[in-house]
C-alpha atoms as a PDB file:
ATOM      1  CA  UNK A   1       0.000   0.000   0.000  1.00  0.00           C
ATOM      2  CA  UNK A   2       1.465   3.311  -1.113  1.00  0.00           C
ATOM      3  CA  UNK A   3       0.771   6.232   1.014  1.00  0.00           C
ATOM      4  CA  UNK A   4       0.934  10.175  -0.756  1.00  0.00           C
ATOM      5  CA  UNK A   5      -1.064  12.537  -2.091  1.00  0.00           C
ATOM      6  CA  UNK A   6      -2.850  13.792  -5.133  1.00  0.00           C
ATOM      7  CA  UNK A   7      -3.010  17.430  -6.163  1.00  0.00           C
ATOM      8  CA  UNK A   8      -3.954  20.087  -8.445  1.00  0.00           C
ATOM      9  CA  UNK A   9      -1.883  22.923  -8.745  1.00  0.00           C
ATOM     10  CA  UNK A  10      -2.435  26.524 -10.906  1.00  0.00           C
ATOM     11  CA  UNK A  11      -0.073  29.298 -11.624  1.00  0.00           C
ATOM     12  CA  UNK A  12      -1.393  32.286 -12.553  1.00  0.00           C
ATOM     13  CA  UNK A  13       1.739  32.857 -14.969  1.00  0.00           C
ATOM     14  CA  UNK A  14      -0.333  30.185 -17.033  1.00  0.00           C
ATOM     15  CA  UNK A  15      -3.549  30.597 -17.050  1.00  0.00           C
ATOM     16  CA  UNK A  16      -6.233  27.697 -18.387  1.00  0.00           C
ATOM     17  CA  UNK A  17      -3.352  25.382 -17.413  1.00  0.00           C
ATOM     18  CA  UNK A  18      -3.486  22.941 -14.689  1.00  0.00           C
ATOM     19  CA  UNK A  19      -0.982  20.656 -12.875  1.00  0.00           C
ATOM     20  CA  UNK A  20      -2.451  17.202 -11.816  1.00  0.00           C
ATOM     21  CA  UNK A  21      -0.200  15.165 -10.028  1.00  0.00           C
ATOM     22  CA  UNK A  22       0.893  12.260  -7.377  1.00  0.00           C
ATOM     23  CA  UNK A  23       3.134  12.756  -4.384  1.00  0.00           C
ATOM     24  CA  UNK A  24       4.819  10.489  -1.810  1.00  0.00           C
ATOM     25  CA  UNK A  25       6.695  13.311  -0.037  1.00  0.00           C
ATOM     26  CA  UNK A  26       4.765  14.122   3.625  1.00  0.00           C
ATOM     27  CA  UNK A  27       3.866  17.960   2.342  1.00  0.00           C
ATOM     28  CA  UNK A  28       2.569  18.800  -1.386  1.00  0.00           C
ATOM     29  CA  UNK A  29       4.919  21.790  -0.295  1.00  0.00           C
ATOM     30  CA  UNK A  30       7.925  19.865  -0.968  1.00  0.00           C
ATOM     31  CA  UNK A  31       6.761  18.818  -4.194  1.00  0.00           C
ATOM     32  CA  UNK A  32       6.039  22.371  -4.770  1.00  0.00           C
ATOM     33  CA  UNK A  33       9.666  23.418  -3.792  1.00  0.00           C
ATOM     34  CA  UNK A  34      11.257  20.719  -6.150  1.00  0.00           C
ATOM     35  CA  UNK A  35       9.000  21.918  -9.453  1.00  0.00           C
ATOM     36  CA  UNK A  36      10.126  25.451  -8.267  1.00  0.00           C
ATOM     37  CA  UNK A  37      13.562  23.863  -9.273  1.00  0.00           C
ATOM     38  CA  UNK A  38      12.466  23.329 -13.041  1.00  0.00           C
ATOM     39  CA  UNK A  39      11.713  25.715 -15.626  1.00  0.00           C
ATOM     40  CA  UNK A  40       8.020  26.675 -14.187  1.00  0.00           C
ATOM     41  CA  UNK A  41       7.390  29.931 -13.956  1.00  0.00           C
ATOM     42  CA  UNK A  42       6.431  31.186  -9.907  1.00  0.00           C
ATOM     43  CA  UNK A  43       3.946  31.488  -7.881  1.00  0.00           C
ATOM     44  CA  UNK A  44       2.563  27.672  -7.933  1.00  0.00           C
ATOM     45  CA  UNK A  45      -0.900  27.113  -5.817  1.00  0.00           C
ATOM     46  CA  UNK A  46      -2.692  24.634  -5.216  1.00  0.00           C
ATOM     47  CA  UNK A  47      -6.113  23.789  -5.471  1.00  0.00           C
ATOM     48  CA  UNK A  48      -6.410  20.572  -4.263  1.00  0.00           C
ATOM     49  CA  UNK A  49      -4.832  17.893  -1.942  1.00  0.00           C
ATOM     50  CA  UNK A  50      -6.284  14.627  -1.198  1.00  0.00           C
ATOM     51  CA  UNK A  51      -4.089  11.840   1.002  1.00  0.00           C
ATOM     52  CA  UNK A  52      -4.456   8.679  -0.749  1.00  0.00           C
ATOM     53  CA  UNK A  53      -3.320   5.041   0.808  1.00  0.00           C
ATOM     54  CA  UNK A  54      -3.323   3.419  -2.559  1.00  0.00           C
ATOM     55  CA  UNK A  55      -1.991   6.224  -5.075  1.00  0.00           C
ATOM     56  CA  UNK A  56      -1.107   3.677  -8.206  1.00  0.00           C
ATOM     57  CA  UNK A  57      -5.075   2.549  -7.894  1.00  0.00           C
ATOM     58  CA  UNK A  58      -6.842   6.594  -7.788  1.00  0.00           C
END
């Protein structure tokens, strides 16, 4: 069983566009942090964040 979350994120650099995704870090903040690292422009926030305890079957 694989514990994490799933999120939504927006930025309003990019609007229209959303970020669905699957975490096993403890925070979606940390996941936020590490995409900071990448080429996405600021000001990432999210919209939704739902702990899952099977993430491979949501």
């Amino acid at each position: 069983m694989t514990e994490g979350f799933v999120y939504v994120l927006t930025n309003a650099a990019m609007p229209g566009y959303i970020k669905i995704g699957l975490t096993q870090r403890d925070e979606v903040t940390d996941r936020i942090r590490q995409l900071d690292n990448t080429s996405t422009p600021p000001a990432l926030r999210v919209l939704l964040r739902r702990p899952r305890s099977r993430l491979r079957q949501t």
